[in-house]
Protein backbone atom coordinates (compact mmCIF):
# COMPACT_ATOMS: atom_id res chain seq x y z
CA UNK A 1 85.77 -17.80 26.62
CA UNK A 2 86.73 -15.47 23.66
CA UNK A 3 90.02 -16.54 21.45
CA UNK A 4 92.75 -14.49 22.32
CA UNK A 5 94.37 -12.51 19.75
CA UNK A 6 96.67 -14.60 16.88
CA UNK A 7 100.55 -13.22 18.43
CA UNK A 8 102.75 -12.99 15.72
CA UNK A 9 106.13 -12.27 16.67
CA UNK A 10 108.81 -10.82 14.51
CA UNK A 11 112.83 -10.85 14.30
CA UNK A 12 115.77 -9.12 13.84
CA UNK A 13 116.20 -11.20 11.27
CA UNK A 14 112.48 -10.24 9.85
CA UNK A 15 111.34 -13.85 10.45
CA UNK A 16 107.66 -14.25 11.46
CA UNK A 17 106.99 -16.57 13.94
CA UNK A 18 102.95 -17.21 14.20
CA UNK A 19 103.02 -18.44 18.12
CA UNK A 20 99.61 -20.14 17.37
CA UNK A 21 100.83 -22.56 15.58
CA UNK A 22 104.79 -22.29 16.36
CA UNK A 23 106.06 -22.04 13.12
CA UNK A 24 107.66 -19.30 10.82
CA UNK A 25 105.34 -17.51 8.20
CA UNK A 26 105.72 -15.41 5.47
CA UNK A 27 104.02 -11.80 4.43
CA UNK A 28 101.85 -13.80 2.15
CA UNK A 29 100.72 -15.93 5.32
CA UNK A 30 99.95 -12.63 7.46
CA UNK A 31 97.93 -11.17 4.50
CA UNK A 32 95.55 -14.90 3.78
CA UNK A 33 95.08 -14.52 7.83
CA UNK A 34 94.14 -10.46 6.57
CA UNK A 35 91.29 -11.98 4.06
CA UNK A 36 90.20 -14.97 6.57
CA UNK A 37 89.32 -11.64 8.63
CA UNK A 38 91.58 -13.40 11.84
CA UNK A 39 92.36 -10.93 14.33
CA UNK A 40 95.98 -11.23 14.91
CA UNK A 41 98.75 -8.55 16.30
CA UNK A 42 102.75 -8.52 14.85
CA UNK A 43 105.33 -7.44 17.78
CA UNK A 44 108.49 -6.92 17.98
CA UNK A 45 109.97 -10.60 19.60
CA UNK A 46 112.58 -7.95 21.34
CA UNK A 47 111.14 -4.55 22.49
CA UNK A 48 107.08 -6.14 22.26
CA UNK A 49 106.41 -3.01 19.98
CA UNK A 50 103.02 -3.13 18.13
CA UNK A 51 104.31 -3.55 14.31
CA UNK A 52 101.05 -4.67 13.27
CA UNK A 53 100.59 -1.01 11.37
CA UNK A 54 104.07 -1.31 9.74
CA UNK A 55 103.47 -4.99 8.42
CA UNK A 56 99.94 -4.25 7.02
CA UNK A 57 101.68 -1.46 5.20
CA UNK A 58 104.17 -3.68 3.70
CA UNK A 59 101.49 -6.15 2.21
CA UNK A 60 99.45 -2.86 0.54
CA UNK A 61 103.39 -1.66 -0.83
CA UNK A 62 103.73 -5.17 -2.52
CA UNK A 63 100.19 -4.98 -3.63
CA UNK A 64 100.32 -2.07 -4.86
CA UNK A 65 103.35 -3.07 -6.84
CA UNK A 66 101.94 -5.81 -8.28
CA UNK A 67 100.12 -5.62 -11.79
CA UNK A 68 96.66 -4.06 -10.47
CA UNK A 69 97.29 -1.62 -7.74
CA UNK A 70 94.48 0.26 -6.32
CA UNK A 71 95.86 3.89 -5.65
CA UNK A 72 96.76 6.18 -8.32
CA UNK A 73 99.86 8.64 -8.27
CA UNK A 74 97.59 11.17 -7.75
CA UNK A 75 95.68 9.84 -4.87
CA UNK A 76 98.87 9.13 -3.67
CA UNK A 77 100.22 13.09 -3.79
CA UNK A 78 96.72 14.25 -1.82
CA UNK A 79 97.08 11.55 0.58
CA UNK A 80 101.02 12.01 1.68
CA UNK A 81 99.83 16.36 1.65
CA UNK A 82 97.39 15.78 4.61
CA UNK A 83 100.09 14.82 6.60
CA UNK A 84 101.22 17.25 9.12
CA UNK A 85 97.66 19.01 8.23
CA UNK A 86 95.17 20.21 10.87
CA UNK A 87 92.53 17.99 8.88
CA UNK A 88 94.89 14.92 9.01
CA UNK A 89 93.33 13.21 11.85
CA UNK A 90 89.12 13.98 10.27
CA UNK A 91 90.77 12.17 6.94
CA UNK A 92 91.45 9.29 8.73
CA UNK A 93 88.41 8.46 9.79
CA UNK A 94 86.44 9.96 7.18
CA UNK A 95 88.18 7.50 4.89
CA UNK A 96 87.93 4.55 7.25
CA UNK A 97 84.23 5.08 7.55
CA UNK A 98 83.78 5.44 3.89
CA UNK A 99 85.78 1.87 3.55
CA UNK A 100 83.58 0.48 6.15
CA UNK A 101 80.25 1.54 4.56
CA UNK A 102 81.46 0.15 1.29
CA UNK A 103 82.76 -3.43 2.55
CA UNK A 104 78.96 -3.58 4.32
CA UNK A 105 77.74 -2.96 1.34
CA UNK A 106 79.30 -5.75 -0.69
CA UNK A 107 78.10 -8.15 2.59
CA UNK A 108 74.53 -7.50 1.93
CA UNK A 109 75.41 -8.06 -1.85
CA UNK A 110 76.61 -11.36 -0.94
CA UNK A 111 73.87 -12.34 1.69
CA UNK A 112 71.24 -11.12 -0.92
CA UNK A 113 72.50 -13.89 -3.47
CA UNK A 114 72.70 -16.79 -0.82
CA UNK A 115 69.17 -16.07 0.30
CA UNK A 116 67.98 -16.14 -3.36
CA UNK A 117 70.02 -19.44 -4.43
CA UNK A 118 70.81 -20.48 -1.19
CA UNK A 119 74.18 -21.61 0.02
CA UNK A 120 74.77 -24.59 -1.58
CA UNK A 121 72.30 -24.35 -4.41
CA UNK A 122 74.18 -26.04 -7.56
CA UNK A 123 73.62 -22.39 -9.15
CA UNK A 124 74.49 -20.46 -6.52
CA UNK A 125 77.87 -22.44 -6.17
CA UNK A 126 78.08 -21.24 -10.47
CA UNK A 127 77.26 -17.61 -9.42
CA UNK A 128 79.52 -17.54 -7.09
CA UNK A 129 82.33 -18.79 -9.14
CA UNK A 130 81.42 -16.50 -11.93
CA UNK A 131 81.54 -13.87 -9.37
CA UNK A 132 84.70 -14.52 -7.69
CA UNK A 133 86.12 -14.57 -10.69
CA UNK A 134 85.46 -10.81 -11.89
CA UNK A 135 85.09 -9.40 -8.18
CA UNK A 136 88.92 -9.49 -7.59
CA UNK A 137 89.76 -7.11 -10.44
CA UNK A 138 86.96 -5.09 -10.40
CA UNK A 139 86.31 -4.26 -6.98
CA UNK A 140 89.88 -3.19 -6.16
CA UNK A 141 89.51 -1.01 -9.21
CA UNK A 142 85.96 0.26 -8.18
CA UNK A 143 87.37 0.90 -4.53
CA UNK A 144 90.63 2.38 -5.74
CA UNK A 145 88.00 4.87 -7.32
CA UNK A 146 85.59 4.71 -4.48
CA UNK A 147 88.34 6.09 -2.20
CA UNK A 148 90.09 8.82 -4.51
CA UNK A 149 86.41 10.21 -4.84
CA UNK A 150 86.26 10.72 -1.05
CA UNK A 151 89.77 11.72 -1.09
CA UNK A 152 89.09 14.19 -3.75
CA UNK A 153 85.65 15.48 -2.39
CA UNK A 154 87.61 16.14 1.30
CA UNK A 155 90.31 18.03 -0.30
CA UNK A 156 87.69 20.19 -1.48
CA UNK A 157 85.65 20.52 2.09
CA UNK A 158 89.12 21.66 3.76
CA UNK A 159 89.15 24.37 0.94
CA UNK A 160 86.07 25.35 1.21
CA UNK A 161 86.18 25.77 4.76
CA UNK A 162 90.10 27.87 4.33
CA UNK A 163 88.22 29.68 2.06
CA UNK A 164 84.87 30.55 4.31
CA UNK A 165 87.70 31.29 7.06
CA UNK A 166 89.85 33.64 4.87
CA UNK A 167 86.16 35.59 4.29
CA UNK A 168 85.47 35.61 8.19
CA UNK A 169 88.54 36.74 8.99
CA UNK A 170 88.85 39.33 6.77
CA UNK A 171 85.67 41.24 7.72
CA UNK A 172 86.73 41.64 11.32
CA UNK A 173 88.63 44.53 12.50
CA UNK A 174 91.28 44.42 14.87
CA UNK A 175 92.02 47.64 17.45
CA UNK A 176 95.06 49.42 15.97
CA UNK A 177 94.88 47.38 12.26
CA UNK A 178 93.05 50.03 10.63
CA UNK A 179 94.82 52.83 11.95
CA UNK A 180 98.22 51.59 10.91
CA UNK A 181 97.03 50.88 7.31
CA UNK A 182 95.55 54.43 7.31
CA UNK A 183 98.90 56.37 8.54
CA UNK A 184 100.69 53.88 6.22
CA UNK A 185 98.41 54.98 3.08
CA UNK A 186 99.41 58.74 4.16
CA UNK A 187 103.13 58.60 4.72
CA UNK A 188 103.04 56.74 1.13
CA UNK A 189 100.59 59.74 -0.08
CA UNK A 190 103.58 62.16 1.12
CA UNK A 191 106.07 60.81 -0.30
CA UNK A 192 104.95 60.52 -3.83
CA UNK A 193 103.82 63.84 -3.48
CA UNK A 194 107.58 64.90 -2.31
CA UNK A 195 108.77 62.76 -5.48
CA UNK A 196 106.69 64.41 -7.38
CA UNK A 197 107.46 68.27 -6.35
CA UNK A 198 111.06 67.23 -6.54
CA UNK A 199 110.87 66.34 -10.59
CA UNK A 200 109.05 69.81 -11.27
């Protein structure tokens, strides 16, 4: 029988209360059960609301506030301008499978080096170490980069395709559009003339 989900409940006095092991536990707790890749769900100990969103976002505000953070205020700006735009929903996803394909990536990195050193080859065990040791760092600055790319190179898509619409648009005619600009273009014709008979 599959593990249920890890319930995690939370207060009205913020409290977490991890029901596995009925105890209270901090952000920091929620975010080591985040890199241990346990599936676990926050709700509201009142209303049973899924907060699980809300309390991921609060771990990526305090890491982003920390001394390395991953986003740039420019990313940032693009990001919060989708919102509320037609192509906010195709961002979503385009960034979460961009994420996905890079995290795969790094697995087959790390399967590559077990199966050359194996896993508890003396050097492998160095390796690792060695590579621990620089991948924090440099893979949250390589994704922060990774993901304003994407960002960036969507941002351009949705203004290429405005753009191509704008064109498309533009070329069709609609009953009764040309006509008005046409009387429009003569009563303007008239009048200058007028203004200009008038000065003579």
């Amino acid at each position: 029988m599959a593990e249920q989900v890890r319930l995690i409940k939370k207060y009205p006095n913020r409290r977490l209360y991890d029901t596995r092991t009925s105890s209270y536990i901090t952000l920091a707790d929620v975010k080591d059960l985040v890199l241990s890749n346990d599936e676990f769900q926050v709700v509201d100990a009142k209303s049973g609301e899924d907060l699980t969103r809300s309390i991921l976002l609060q771990i990526i505000l305090e890491e982003e506030a920390g001394g390395a953070p991953m986003f740039t205020s420019d990313l940032l700006a693009q990001m919060i301008r989708f919102y509320g735009n037609a192509m906010q929903g195709m961002l979503g996803k385009y960034l979460e499978n961009n994420i996905k394909a890079f995290t795969d990536m790094q697995a087959k990195l790390q399967e590559q080096v077990r199966a050359i050193y194996g896993e508890n080859s003396p050097m492998n065990q160095d390796l690792w170490a060695q590579f621990l040791s620089f991948q924090g760092p440099a893979m949250q600055s390589m994704m922060g980069a990774y993901v304003e790319q994407s960002t960036k190179m969507f941002q351009q898509m949705q203004e290429q395709i405005e753009h191509q619409t704008r064109n498309i648009f533009s070329g069709l005619q609609f009953p009764g559009y040309q006509a008005k600009n046409t009387r429009d273009e003569k009563v303007e014709e008239a009048s200058s003339a007028g203004k200009g008979h008038g000065k003579s």
